[in-house]
PDB file of N, CA and C in Angstrom:
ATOM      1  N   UNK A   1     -20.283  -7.205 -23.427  1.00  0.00           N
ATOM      2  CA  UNK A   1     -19.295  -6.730 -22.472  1.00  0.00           C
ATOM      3  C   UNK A   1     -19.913  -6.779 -21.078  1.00  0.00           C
ATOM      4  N   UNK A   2     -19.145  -7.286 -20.226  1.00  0.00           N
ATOM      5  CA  UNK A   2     -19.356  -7.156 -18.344  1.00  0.00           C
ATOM      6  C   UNK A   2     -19.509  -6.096 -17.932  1.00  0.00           C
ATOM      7  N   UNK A   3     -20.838  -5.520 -17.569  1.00  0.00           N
ATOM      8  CA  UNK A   3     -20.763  -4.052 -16.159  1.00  0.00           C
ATOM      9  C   UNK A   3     -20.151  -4.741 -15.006  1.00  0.00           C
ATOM     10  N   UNK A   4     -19.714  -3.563 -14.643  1.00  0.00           N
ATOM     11  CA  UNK A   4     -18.722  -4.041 -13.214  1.00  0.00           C
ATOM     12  C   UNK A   4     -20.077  -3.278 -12.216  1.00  0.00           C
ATOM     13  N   UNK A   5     -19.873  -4.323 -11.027  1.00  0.00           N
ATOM     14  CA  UNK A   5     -20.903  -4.057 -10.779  1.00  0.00           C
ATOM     15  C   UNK A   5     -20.912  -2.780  -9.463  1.00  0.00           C
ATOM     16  N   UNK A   6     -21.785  -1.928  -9.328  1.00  0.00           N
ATOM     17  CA  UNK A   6     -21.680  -0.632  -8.100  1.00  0.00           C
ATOM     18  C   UNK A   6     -21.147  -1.182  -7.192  1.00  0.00           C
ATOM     19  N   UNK A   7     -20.486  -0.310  -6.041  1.00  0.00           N
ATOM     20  CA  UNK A   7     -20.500  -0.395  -4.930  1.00  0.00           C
ATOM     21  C   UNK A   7     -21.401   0.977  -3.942  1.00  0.00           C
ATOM     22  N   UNK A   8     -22.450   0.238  -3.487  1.00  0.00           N
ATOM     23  CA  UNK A   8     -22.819   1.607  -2.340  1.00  0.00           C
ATOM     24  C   UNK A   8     -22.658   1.713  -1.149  1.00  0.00           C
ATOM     25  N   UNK A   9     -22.714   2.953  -0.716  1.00  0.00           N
ATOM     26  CA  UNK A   9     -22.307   3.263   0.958  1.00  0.00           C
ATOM     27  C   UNK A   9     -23.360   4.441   0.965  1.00  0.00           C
ATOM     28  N   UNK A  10     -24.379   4.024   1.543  1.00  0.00           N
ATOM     29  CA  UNK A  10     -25.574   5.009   2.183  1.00  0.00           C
ATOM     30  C   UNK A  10     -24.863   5.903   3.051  1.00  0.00           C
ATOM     31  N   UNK A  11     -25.226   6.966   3.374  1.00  0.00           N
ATOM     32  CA  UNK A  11     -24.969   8.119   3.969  1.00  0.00           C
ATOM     33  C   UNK A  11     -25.887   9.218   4.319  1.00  0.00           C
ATOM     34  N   UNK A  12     -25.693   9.576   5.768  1.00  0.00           N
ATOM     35  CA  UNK A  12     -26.550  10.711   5.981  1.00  0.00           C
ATOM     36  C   UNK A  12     -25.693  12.065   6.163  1.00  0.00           C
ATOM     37  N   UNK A  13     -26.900  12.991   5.640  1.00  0.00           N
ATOM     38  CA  UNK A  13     -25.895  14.485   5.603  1.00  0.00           C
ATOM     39  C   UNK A  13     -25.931  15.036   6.806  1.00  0.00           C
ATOM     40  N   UNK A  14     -24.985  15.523   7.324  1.00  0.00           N
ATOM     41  CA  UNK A  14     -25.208  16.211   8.613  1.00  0.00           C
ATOM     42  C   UNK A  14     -25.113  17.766   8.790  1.00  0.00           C
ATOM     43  N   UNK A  15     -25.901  18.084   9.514  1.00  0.00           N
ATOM     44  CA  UNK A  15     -25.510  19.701   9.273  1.00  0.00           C
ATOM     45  C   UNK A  15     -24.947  20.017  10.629  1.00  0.00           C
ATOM     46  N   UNK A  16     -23.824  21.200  10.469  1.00  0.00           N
ATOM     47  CA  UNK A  16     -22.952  21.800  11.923  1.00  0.00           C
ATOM     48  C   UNK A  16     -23.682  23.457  11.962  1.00  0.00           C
ATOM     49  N   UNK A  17     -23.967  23.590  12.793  1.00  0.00           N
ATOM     50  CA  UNK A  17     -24.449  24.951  13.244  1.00  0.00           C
ATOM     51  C   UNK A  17     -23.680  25.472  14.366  1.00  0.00           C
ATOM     52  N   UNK A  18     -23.364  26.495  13.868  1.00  0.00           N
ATOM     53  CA  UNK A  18     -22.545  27.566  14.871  1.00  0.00           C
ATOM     54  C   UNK A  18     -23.298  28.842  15.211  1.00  0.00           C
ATOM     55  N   UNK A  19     -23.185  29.159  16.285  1.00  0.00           N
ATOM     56  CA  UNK A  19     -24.160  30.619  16.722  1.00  0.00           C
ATOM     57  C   UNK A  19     -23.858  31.410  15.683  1.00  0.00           C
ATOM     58  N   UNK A  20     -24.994  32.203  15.466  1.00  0.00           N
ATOM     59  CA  UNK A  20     -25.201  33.111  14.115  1.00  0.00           C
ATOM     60  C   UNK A  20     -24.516  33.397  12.746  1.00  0.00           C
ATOM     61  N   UNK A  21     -24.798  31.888  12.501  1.00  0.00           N
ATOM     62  CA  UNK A  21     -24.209  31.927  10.946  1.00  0.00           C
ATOM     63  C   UNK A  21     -25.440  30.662  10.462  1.00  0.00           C
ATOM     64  N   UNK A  22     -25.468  30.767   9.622  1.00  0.00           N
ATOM     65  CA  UNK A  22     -26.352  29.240   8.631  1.00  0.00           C
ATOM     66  C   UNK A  22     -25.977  28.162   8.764  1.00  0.00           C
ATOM     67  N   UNK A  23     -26.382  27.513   9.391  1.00  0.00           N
ATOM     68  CA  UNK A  23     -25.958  25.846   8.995  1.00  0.00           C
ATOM     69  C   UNK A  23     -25.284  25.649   7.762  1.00  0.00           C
ATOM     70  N   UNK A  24     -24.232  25.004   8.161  1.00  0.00           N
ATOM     71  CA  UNK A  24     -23.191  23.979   7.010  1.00  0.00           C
ATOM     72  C   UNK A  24     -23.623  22.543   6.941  1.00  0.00           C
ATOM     73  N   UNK A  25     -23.831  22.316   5.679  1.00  0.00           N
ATOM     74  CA  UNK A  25     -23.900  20.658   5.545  1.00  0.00           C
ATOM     75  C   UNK A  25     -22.562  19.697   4.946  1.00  0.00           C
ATOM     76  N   UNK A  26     -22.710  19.016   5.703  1.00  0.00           N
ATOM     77  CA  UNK A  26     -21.456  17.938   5.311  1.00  0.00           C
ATOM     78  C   UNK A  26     -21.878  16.683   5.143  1.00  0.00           C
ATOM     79  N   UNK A  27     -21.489  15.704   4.127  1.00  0.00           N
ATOM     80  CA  UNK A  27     -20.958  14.919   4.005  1.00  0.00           C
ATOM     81  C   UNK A  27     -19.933  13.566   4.131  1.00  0.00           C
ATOM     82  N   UNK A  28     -19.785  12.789   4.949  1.00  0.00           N
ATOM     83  CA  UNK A  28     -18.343  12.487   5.328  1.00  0.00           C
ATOM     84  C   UNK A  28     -17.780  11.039   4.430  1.00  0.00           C
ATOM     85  N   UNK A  29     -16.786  10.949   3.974  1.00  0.00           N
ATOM     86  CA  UNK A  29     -16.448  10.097   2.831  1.00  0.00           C
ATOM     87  C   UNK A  29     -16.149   9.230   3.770  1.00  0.00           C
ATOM     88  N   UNK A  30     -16.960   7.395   3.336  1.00  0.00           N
ATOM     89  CA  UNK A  30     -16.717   6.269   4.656  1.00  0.00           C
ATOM     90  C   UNK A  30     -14.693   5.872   3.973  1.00  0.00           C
ATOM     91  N   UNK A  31     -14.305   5.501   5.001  1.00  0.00           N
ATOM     92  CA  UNK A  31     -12.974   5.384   4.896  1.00  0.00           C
ATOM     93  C   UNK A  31     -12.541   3.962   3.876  1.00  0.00           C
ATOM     94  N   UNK A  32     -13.764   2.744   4.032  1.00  0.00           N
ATOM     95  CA  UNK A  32     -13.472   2.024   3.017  1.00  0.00           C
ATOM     96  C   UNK A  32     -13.594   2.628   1.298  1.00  0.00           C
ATOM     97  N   UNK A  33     -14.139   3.274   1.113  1.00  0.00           N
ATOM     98  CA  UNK A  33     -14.162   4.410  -0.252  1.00  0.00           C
ATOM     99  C   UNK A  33     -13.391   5.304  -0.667  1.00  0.00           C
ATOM    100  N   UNK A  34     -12.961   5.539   0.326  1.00  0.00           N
ATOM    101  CA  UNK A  34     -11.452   6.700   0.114  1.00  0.00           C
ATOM    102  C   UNK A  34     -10.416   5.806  -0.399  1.00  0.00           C
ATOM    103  N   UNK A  35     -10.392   4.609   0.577  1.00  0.00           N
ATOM    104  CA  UNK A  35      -9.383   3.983   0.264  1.00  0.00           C
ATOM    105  C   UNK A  35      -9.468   2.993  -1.105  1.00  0.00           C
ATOM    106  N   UNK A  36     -10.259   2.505  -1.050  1.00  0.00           N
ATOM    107  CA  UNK A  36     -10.684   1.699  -2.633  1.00  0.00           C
ATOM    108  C   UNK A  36     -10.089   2.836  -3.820  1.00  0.00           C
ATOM    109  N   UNK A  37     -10.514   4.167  -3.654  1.00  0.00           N
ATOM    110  CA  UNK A  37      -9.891   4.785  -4.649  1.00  0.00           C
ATOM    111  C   UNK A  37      -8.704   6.315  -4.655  1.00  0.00           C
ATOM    112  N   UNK A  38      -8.157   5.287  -3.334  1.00  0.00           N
ATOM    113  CA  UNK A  38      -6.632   6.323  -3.276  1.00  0.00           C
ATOM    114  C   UNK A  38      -7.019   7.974  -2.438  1.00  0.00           C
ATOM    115  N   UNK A  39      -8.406   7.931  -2.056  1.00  0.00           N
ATOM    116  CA  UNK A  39      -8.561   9.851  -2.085  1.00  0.00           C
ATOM    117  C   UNK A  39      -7.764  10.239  -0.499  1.00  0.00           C
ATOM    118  N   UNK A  40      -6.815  10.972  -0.571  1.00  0.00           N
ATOM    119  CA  UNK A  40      -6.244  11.487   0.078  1.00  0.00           C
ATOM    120  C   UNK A  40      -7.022  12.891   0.914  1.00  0.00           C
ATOM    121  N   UNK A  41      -6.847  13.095   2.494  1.00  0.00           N
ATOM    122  CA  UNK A  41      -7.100  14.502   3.438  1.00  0.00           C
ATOM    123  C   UNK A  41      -6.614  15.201   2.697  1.00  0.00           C
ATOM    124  N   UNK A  42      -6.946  16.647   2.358  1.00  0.00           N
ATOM    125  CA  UNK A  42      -6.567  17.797   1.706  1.00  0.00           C
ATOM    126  C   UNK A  42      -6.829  17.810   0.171  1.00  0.00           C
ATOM    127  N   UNK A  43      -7.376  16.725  -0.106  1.00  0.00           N
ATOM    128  CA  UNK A  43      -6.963  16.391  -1.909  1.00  0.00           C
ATOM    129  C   UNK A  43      -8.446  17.352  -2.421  1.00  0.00           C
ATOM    130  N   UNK A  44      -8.368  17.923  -3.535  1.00  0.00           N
ATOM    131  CA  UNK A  44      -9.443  19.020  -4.277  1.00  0.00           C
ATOM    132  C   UNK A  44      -9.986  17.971  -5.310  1.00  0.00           C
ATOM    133  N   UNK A  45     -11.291  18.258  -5.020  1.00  0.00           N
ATOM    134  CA  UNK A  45     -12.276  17.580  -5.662  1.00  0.00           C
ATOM    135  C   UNK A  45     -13.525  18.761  -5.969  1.00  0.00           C
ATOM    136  N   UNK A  46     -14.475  18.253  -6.406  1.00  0.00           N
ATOM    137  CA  UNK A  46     -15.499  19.254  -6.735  1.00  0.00           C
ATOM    138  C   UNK A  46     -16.803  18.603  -7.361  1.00  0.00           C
ATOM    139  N   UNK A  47     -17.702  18.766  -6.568  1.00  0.00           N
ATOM    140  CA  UNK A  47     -19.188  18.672  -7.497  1.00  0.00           C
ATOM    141  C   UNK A  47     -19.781  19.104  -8.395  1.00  0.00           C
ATOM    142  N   UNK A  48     -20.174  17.867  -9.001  1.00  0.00           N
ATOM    143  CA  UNK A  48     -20.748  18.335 -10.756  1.00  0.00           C
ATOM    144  C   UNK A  48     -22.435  17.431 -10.504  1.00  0.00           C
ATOM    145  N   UNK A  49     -23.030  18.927 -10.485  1.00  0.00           N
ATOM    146  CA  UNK A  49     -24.395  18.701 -10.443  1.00  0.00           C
ATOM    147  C   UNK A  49     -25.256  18.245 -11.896  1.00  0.00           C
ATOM    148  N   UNK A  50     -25.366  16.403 -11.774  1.00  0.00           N
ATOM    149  CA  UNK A  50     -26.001  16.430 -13.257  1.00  0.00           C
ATOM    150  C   UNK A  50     -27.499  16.756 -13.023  1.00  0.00           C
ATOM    151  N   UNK A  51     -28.597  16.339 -12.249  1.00  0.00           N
ATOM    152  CA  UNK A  51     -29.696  16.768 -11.769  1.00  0.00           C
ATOM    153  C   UNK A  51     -30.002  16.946 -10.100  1.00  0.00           C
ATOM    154  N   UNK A  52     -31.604  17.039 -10.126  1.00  0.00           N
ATOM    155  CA  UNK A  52     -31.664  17.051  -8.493  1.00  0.00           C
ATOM    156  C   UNK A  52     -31.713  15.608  -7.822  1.00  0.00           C
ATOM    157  N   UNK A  53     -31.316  14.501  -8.381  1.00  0.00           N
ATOM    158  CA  UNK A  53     -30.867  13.363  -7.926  1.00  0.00           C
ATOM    159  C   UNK A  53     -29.773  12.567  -7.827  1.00  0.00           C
ATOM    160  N   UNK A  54     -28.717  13.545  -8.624  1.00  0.00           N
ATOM    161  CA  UNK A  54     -27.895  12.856  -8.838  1.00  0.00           C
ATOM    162  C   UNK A  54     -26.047  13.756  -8.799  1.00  0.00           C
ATOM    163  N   UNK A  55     -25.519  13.377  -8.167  1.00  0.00           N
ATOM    164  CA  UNK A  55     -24.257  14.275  -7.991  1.00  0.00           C
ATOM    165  C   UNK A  55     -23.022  13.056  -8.321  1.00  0.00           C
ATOM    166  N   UNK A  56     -21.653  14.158  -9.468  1.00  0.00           N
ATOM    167  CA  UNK A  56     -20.764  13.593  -9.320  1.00  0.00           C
ATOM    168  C   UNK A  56     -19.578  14.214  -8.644  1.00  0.00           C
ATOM    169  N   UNK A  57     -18.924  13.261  -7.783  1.00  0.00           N
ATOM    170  CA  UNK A  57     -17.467  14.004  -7.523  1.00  0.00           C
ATOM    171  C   UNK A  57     -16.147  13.651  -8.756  1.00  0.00           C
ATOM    172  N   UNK A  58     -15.922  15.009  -8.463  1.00  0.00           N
ATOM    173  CA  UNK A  58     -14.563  14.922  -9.527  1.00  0.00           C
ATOM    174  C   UNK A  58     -13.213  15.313  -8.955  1.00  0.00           C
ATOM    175  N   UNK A  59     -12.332  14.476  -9.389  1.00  0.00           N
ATOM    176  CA  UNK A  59     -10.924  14.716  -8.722  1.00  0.00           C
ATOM    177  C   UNK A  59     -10.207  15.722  -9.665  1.00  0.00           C
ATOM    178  N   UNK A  60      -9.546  16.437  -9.360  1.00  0.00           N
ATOM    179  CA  UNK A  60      -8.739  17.204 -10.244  1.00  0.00           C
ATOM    180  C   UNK A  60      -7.204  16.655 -10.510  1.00  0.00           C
ATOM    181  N   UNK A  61      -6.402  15.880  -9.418  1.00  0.00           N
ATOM    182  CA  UNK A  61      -5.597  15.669  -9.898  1.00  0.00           C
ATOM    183  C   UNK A  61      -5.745  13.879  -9.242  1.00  0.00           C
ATOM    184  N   UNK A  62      -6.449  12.960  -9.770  1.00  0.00           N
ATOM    185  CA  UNK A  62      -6.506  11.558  -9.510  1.00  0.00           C
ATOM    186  C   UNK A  62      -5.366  11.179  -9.645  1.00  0.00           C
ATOM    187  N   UNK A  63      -4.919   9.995  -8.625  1.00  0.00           N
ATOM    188  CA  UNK A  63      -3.494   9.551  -8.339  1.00  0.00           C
ATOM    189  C   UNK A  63      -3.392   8.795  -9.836  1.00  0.00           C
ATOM    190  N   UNK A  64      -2.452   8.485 -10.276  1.00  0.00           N
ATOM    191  CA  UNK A  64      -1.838   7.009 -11.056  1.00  0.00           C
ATOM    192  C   UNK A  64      -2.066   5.966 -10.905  1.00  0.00           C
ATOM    193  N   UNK A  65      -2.610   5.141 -11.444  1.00  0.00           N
ATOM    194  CA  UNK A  65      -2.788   3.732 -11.483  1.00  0.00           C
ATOM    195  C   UNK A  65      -1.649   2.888 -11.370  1.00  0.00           C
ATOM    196  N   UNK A  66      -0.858   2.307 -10.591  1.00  0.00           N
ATOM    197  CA  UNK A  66       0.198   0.916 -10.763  1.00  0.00           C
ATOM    198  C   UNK A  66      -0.578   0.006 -10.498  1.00  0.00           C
ATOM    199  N   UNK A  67      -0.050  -0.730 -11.903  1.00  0.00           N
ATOM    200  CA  UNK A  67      -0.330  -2.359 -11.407  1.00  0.00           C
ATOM    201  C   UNK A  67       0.734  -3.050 -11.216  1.00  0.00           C
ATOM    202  N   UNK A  68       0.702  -3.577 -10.190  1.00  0.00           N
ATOM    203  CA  UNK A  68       2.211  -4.473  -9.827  1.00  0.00           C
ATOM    204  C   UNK A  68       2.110  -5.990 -10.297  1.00  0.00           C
ATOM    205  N   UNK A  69       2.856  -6.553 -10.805  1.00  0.00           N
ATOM    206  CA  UNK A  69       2.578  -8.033 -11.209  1.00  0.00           C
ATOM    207  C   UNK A  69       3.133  -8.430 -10.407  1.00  0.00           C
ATOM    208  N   UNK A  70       2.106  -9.487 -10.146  1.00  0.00           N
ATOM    209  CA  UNK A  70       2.447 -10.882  -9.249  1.00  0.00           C
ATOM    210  C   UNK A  70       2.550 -12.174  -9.623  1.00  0.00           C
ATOM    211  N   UNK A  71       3.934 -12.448  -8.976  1.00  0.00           N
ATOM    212  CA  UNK A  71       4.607 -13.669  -9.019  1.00  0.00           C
ATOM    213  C   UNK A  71       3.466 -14.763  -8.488  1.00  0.00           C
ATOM    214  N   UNK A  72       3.447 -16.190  -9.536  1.00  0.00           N
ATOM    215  CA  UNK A  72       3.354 -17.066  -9.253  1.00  0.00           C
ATOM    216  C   UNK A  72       4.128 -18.191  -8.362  1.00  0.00           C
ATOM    217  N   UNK A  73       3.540 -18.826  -7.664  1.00  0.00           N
ATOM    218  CA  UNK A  73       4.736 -19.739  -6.938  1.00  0.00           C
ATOM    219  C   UNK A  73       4.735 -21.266  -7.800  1.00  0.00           C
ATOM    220  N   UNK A  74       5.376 -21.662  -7.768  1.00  0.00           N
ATOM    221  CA  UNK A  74       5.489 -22.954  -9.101  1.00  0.00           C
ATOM    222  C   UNK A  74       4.764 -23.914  -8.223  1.00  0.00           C
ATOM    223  N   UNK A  75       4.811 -24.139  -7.034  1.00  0.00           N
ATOM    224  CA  UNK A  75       4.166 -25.230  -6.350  1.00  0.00           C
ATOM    225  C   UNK A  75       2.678 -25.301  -6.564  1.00  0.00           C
ATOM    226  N   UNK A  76       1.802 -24.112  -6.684  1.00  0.00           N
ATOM    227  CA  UNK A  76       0.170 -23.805  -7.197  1.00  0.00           C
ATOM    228  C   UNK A  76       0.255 -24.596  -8.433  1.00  0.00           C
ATOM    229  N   UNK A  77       1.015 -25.125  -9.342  1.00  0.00           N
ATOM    230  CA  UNK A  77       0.711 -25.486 -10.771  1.00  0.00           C
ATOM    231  C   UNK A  77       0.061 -27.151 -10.074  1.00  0.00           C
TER     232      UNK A  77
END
């Protein structure tokens, strides 16, 4: 059977600091990745820590898959 093969997008974490509170770290999802897999502003997701190298995101409610079929044009034959 074929592995499909990764796609990566390196990323640096950034942290926001506001007067007297702890630094927040963020993340920011690159927009070609959101879009490859539908993730919508506002949409709930959540991290699932498998070790200290490795993190998954999980969608709670992942969109639907359509596949639309496409017409051939008879002139390509």
């Amino acid at each position: 059977m074929k592995e499909t093969p990764s796609i990566v997008y390196p990323l640096k974490v950034q942290a926001i600091r506001s007067k007297g509170q702890t630094p927040k770290l963020y993340v920011y999802f690159p927009q070609a990745l959101a879009a490859a897999i539908n993730l919508e502003a506002g949409e709930l997701v959540q991290w699932e820590l498998l070790d200290r190298g490795e993190l998954h995101l999980l969608r709670h409610q992942p969109p639907r898959v359509f596949y639309q079929k496409t017409v051939r044009d008879e002139s390509e034959n």
